[in-house]
PDB file of N, CA and C in Angstrom:
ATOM      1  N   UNK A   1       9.416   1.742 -22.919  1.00  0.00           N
ATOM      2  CA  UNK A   1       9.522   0.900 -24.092  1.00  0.00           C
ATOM      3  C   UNK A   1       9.419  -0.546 -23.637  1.00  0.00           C
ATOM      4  N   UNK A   2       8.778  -1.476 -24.350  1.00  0.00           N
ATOM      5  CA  UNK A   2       8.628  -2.804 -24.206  1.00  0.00           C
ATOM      6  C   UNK A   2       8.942  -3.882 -24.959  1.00  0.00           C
ATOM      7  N   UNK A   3       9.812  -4.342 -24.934  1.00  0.00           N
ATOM      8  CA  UNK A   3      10.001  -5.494 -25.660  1.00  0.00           C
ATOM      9  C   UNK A   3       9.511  -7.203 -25.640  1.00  0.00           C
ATOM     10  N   UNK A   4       8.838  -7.750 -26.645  1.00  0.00           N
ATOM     11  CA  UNK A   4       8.263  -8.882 -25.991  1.00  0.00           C
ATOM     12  C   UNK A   4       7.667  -9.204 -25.162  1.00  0.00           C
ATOM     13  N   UNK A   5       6.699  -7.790 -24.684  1.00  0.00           N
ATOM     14  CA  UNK A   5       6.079  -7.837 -23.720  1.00  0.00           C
ATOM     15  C   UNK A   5       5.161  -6.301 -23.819  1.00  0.00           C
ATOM     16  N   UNK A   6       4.138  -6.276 -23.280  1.00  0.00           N
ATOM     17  CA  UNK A   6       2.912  -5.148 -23.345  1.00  0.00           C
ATOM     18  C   UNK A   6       2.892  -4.783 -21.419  1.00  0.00           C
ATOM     19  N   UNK A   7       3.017  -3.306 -21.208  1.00  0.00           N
ATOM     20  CA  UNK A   7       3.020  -2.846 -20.364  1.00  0.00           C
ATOM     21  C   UNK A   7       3.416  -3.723 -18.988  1.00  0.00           C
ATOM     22  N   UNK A   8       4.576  -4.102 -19.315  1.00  0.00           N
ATOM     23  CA  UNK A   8       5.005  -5.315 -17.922  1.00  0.00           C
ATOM     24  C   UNK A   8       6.164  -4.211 -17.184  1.00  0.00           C
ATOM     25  N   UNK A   9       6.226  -4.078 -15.908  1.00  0.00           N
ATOM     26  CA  UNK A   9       6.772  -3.363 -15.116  1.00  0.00           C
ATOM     27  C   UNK A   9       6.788  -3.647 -14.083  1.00  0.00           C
ATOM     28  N   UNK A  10       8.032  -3.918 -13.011  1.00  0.00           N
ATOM     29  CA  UNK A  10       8.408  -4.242 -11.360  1.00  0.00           C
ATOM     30  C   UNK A  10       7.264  -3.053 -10.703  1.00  0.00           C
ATOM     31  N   UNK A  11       6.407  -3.983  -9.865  1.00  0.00           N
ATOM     32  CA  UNK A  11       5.663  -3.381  -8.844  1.00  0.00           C
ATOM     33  C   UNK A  11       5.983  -2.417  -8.393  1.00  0.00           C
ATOM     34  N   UNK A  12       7.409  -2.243  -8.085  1.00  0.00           N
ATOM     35  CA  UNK A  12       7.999  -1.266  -6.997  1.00  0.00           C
ATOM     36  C   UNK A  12       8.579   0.027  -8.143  1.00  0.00           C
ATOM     37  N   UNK A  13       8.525  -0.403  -9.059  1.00  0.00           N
ATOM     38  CA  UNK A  13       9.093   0.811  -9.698  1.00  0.00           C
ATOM     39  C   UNK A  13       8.044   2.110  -9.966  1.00  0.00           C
ATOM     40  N   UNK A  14       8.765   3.133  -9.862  1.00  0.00           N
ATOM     41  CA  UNK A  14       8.016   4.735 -10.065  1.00  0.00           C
ATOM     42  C   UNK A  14       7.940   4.876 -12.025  1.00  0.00           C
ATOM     43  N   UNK A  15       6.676   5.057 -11.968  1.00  0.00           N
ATOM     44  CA  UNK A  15       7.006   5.468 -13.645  1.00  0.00           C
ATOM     45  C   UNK A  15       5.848   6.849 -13.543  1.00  0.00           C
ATOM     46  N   UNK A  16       5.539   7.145 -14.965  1.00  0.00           N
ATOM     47  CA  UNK A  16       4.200   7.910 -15.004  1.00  0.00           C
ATOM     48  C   UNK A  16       4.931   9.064 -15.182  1.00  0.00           C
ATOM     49  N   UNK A  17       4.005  10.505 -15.473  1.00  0.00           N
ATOM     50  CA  UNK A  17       4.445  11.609 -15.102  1.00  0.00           C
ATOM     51  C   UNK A  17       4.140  12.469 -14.852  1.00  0.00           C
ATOM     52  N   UNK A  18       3.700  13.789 -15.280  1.00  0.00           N
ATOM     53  CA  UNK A  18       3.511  14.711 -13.986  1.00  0.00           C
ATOM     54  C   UNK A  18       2.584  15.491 -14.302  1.00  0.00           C
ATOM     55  N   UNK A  19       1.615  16.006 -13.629  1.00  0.00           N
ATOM     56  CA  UNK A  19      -0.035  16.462 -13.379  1.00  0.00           C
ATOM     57  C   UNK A  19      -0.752  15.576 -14.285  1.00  0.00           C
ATOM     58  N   UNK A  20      -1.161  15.801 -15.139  1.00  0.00           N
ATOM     59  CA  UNK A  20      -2.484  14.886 -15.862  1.00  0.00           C
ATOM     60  C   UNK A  20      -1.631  13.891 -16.558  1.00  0.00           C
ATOM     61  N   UNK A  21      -0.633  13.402 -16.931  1.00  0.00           N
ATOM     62  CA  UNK A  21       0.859  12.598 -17.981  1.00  0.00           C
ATOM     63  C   UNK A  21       0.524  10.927 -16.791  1.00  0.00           C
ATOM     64  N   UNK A  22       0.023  10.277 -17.545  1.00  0.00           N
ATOM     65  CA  UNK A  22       0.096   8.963 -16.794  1.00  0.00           C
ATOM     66  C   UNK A  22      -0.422   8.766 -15.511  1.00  0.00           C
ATOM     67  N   UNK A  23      -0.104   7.892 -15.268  1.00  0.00           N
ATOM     68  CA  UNK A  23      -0.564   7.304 -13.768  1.00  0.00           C
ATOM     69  C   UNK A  23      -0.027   8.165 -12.854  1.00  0.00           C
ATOM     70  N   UNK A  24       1.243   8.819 -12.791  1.00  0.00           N
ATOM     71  CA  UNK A  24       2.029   9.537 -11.818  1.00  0.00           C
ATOM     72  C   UNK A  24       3.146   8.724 -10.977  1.00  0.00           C
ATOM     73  N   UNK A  25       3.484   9.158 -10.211  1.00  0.00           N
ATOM     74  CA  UNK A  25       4.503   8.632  -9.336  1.00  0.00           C
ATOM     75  C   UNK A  25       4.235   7.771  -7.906  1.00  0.00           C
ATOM     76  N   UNK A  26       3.084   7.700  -7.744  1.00  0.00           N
ATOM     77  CA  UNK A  26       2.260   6.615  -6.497  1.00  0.00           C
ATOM     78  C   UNK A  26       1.779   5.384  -6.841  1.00  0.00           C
ATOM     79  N   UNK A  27       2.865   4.443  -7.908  1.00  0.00           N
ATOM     80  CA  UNK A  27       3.341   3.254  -8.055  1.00  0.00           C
ATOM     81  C   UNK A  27       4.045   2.409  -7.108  1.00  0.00           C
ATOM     82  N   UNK A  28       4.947   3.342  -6.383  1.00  0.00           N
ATOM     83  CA  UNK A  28       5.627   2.737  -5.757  1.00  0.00           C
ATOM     84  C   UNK A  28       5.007   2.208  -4.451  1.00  0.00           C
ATOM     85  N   UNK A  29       6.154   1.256  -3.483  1.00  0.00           N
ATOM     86  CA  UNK A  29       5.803   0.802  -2.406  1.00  0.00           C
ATOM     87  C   UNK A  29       5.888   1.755  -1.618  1.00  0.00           C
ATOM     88  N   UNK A  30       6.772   2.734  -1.862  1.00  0.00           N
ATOM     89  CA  UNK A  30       6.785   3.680  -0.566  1.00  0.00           C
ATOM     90  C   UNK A  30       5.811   4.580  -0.256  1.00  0.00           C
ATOM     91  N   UNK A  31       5.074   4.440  -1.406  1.00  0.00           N
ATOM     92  CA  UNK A  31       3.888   5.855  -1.599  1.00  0.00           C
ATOM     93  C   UNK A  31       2.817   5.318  -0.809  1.00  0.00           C
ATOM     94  N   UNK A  32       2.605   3.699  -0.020  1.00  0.00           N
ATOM     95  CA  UNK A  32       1.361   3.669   0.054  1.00  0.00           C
ATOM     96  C   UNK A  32       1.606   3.876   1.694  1.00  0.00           C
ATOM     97  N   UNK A  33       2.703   4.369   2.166  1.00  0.00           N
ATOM     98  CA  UNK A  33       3.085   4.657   3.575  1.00  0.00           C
ATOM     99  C   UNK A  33       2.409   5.988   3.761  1.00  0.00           C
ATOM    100  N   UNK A  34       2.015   6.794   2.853  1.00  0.00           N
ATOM    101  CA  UNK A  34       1.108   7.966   3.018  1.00  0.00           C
ATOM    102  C   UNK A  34      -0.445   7.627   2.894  1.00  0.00           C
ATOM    103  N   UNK A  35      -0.771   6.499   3.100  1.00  0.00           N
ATOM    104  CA  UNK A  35      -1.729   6.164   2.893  1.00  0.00           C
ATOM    105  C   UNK A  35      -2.122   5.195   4.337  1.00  0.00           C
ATOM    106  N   UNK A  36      -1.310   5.010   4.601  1.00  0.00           N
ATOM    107  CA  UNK A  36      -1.863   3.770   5.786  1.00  0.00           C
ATOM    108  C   UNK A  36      -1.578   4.590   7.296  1.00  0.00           C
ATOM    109  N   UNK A  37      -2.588   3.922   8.065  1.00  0.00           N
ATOM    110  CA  UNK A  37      -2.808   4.016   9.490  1.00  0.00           C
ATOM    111  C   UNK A  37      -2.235   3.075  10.291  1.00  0.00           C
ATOM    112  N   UNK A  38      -1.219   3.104  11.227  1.00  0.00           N
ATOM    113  CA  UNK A  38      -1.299   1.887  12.087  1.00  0.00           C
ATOM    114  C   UNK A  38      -2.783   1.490  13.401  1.00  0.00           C
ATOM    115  N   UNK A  39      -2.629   0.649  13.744  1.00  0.00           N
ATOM    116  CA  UNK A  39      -4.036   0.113  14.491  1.00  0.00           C
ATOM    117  C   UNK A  39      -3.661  -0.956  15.208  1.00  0.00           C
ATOM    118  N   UNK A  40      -4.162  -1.104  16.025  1.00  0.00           N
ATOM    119  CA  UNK A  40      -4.091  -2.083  16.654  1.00  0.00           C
ATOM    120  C   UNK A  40      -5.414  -2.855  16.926  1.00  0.00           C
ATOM    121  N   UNK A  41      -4.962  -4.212  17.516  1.00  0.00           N
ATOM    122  CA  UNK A  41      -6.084  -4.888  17.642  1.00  0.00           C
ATOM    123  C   UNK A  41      -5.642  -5.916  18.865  1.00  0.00           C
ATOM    124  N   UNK A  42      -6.516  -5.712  19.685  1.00  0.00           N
ATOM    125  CA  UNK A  42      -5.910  -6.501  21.252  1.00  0.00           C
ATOM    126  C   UNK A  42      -7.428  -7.380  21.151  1.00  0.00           C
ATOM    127  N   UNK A  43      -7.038  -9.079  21.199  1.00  0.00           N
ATOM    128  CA  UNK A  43      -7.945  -9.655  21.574  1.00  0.00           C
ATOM    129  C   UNK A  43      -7.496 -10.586  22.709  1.00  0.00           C
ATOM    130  N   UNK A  44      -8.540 -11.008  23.807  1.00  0.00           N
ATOM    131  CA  UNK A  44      -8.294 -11.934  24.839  1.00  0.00           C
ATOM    132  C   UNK A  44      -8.443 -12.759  24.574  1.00  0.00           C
ATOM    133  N   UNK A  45      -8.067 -14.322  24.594  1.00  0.00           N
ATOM    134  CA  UNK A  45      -8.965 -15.419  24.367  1.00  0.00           C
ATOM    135  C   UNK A  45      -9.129 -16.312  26.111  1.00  0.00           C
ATOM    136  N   UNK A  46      -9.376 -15.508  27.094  1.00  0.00           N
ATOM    137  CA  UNK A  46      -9.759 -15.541  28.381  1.00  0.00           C
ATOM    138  C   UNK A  46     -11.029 -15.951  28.505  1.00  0.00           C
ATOM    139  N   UNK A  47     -11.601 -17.174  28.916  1.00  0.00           N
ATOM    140  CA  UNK A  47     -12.935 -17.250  28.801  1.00  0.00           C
ATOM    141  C   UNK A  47     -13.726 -16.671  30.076  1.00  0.00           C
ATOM    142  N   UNK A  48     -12.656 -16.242  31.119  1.00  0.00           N
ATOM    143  CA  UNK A  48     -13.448 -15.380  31.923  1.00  0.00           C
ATOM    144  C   UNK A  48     -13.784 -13.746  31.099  1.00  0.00           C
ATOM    145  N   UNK A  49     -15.193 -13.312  31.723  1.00  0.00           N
ATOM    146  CA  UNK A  49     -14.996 -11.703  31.524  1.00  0.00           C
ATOM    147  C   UNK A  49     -14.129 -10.988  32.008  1.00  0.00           C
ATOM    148  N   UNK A  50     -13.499 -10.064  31.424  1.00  0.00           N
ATOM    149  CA  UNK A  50     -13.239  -9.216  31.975  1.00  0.00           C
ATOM    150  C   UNK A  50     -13.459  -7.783  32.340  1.00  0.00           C
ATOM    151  N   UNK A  51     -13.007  -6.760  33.137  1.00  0.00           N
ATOM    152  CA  UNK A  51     -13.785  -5.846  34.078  1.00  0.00           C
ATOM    153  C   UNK A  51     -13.478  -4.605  32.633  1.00  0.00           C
ATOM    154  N   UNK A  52     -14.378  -3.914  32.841  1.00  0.00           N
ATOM    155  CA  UNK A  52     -14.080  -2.442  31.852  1.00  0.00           C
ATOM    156  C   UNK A  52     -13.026  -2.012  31.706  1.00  0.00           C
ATOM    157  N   UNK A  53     -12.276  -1.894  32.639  1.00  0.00           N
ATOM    158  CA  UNK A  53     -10.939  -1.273  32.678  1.00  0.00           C
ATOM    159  C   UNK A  53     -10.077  -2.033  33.744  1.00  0.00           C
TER     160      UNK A  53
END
């Protein structure tokens, strides 16, 4: 329900509902932790080369 306002809702909150009923429950912040990879990224800023390994 909305008052004085049209579909306004905290980022982090879970709404929606369940199989085809709304958006679902992967609103939240925690849901996008099933979604992400960690990675890395190593850069030198050595202006010599360095060896392959």
């Amino acid at each position: 329900m909305w008052t004085n306002c049209y579909h306004l809702y905290p980022a982090h909150a879970a709404f929606g509902g369940y199989k085809q009923s709304g958006v679902g429950r992967e609103n939240h912040k925690m849901m996008l932790a099933h979604y992400q990879n960690v990675k890395n990224l190593l850069v030198s800023y050595d202006e010599n080369p360095m060896g392959f390994f």
